[in-house]
Protein backbone atom coordinates (compact mmCIF):
# COMPACT_ATOMS: atom_id res chain seq x y z
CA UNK A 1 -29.61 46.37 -158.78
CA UNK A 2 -26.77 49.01 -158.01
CA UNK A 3 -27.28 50.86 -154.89
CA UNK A 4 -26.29 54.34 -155.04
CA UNK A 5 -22.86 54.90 -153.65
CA UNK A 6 -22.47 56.48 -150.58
CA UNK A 7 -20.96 60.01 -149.50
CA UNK A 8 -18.51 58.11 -147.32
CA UNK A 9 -17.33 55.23 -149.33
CA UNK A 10 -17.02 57.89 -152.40
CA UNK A 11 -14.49 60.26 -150.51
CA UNK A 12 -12.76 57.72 -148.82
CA UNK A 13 -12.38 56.10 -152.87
CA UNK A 14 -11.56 59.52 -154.45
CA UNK A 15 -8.77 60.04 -151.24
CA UNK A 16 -7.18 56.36 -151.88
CA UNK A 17 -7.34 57.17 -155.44
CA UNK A 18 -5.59 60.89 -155.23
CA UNK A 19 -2.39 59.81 -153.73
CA UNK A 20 0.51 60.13 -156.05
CA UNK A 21 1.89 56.85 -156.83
CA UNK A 22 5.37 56.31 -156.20
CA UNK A 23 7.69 55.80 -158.71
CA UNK A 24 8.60 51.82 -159.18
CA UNK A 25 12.39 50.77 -158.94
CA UNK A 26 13.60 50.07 -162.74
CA UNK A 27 15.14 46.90 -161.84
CA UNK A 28 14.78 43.84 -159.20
CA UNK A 29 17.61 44.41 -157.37
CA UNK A 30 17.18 47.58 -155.34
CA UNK A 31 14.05 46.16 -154.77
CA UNK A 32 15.80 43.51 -153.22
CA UNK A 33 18.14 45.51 -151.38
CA UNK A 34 15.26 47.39 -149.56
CA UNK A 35 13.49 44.61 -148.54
CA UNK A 36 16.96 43.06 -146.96
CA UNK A 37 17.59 46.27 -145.33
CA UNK A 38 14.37 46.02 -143.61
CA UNK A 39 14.58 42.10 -142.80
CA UNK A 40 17.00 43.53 -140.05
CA UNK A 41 19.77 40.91 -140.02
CA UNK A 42 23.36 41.10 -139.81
CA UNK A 43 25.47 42.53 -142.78
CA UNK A 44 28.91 41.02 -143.75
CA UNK A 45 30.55 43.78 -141.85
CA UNK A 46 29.56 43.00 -138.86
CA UNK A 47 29.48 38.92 -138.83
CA UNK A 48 33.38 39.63 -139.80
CA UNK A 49 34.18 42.06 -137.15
CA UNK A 50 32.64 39.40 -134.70
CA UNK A 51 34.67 36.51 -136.20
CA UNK A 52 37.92 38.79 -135.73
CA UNK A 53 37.48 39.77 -132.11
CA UNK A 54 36.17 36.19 -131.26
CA UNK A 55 39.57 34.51 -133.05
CA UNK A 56 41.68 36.94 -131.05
CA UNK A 57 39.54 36.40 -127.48
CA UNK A 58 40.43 32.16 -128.76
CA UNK A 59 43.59 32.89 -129.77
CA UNK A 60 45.42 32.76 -125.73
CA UNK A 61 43.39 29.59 -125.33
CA UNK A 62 44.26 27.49 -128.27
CA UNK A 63 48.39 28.61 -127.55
CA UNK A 64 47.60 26.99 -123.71
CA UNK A 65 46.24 23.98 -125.47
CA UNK A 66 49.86 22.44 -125.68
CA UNK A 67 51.07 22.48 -122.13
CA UNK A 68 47.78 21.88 -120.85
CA UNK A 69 48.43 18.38 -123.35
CA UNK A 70 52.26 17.69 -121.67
CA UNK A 71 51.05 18.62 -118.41
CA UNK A 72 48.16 15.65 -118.52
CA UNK A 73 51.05 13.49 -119.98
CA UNK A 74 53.48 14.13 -117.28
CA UNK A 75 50.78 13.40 -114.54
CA UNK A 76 49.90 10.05 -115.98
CA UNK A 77 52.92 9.02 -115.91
CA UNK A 78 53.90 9.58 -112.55
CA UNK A 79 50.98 8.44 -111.51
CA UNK A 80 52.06 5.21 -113.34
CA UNK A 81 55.41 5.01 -111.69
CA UNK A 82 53.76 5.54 -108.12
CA UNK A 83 51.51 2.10 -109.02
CA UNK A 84 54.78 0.58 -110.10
CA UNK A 85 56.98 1.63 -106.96
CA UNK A 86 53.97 0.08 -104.96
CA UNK A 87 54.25 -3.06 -106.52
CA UNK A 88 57.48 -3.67 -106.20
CA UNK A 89 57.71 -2.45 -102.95
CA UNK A 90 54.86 -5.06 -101.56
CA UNK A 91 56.87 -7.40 -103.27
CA UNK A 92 60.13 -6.74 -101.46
CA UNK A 93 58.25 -6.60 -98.52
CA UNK A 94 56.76 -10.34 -98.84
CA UNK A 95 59.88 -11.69 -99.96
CA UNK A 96 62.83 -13.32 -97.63
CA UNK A 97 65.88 -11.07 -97.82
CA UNK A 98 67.78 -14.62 -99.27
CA UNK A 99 65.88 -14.49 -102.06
CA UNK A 100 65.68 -10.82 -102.95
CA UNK A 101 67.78 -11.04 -105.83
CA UNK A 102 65.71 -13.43 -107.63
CA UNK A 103 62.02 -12.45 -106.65
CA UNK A 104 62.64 -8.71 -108.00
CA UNK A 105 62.54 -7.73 -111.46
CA UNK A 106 66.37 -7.44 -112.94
CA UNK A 107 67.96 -6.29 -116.34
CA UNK A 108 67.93 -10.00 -117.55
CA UNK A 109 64.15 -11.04 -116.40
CA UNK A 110 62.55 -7.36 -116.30
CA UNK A 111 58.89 -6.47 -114.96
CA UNK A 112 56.90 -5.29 -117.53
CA UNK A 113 53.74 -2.80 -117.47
CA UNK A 114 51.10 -0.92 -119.74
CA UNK A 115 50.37 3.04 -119.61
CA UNK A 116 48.69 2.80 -116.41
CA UNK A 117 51.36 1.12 -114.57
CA UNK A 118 49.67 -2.59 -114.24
CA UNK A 119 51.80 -5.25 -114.49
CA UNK A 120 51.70 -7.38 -118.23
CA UNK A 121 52.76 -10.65 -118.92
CA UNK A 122 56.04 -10.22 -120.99
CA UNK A 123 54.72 -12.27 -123.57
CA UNK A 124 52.07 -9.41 -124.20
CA UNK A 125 54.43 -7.13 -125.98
CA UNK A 126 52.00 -4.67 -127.61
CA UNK A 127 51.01 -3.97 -124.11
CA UNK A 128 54.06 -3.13 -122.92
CA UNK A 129 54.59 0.59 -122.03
CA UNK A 130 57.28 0.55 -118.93
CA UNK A 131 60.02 -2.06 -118.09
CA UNK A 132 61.50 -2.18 -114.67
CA UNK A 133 64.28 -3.65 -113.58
CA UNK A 134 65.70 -3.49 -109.75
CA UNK A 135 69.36 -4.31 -108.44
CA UNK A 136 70.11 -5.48 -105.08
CA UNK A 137 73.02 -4.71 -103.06
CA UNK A 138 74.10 -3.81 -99.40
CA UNK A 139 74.00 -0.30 -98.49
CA UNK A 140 77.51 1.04 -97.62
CA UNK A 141 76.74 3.54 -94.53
CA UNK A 142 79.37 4.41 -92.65
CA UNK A 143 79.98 3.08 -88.81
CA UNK A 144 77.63 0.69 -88.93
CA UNK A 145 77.16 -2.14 -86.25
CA UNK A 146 77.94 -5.76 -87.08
CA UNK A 147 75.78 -7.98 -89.21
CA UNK A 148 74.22 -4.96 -90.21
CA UNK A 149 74.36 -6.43 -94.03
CA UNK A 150 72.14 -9.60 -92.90
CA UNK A 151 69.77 -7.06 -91.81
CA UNK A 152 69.67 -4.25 -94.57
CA UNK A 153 69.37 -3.97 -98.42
CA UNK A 154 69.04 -1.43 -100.96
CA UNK A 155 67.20 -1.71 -104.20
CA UNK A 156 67.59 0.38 -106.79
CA UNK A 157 64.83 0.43 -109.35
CA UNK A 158 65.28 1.57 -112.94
CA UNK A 159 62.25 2.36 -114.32
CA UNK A 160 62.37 3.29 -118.21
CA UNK A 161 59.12 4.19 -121.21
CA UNK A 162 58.66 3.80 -123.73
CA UNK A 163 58.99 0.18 -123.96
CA UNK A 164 58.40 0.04 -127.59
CA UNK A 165 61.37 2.53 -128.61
CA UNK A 166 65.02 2.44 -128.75
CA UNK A 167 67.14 1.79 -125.29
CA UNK A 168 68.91 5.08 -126.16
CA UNK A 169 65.57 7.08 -126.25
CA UNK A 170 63.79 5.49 -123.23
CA UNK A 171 63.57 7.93 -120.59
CA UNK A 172 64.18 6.43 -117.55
CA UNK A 173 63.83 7.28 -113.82
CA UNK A 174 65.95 5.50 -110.51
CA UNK A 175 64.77 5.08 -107.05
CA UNK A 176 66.78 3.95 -104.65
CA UNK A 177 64.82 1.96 -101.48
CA UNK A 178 66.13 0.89 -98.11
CA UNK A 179 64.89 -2.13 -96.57
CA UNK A 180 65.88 -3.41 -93.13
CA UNK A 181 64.53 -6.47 -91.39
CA UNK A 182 64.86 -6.93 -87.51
CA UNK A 183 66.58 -9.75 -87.25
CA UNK A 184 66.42 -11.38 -83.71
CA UNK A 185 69.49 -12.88 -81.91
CA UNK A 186 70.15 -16.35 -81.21
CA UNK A 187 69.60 -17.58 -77.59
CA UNK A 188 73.59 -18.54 -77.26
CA UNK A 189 74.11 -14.40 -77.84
């Protein structure tokens, strides 16, 4: 049964049907193009301007990247030769001033510790980073009382890293300590 079309539905057919048709791209690519344009992303011009000013807003940063490297370097290593100092120094400090010489780390029988300045056995050679060595002797100060050397001494620490590398390209650092003991008199004196 076919119902008779209405007024409505016919002009709204016959005004669908009298628009001019556009004219079809004659290839696939412009097609292509168009719908890309209207996708609204980023063109090749622009993700390379970004990349430029981005590499030269890096660019200050990466050149800082060095020091920042030697400056973390440096810092361990001091901190290593503080922890080494303090050893030997609560060392010289339990030890009788007789035996100084022998109880402290010298260039014959040298102390031996790793990166962060923790004493190794000297048999552990791959852990071996720093080698100290200390030499006693008797400050020479000027107008001092007498018996003044039975009471003072003066150790000079050489500490030198790498352990692993050549004498001659070890760097090496010296402190000098002074260490005086009271020493009480004699009840004759």
């Amino acid at each position: 049964m076919n119902l008779p079309e209405s007024p409505s539905v016919t002009s709204l057919h016959r005004a669908t049907s009298c628009r001019t048709p556009q004219a079809a791209p004659q290839s696939g690519k412009p097609r292509l193009a168009a719908k890309m344009r209207r996708a609204g992303g980023f063109t090749l011009v622009e993700v390379s301007l970004a990349m430029a000013v981005a590499s030269f807003a890096l660019l200050p940063l990466m050149a800082l990247l060095p020091e920042g490297l030697s400056t973390v370097r440096y810092s361990a290593t001091e901190t290593a030769l503080g922890a080494m100092l303090g050893k030997v120094r609560s060392e010289l400090n339990q030890s009788s001033f007789d035996t100084l010489s022998q109880t402290l780390p010298s260039e014959t029988t040298p102390w031996y510790f790793d990166e962060a300045g923790i004493r190794v056995d000297a048999g552990a050679t791959q852990k071996h980073y720093f080698v100290v060595s200390a030499e006693v002797d008797v400050p020479n100060i000027p107008a001092t009382p007498a018996g003044f050397e039975n009471s003072a001494k003066r150790v000079r620490l050489k500490m030198s890293y790498p352990a692993f590398a050549d004498v001659k390209f070890r760097r090496t650092q010296e402190v000098a300590l002074l260490s005086a003991r009271q020493t009480s008199k004699g009840a004759g004196n």
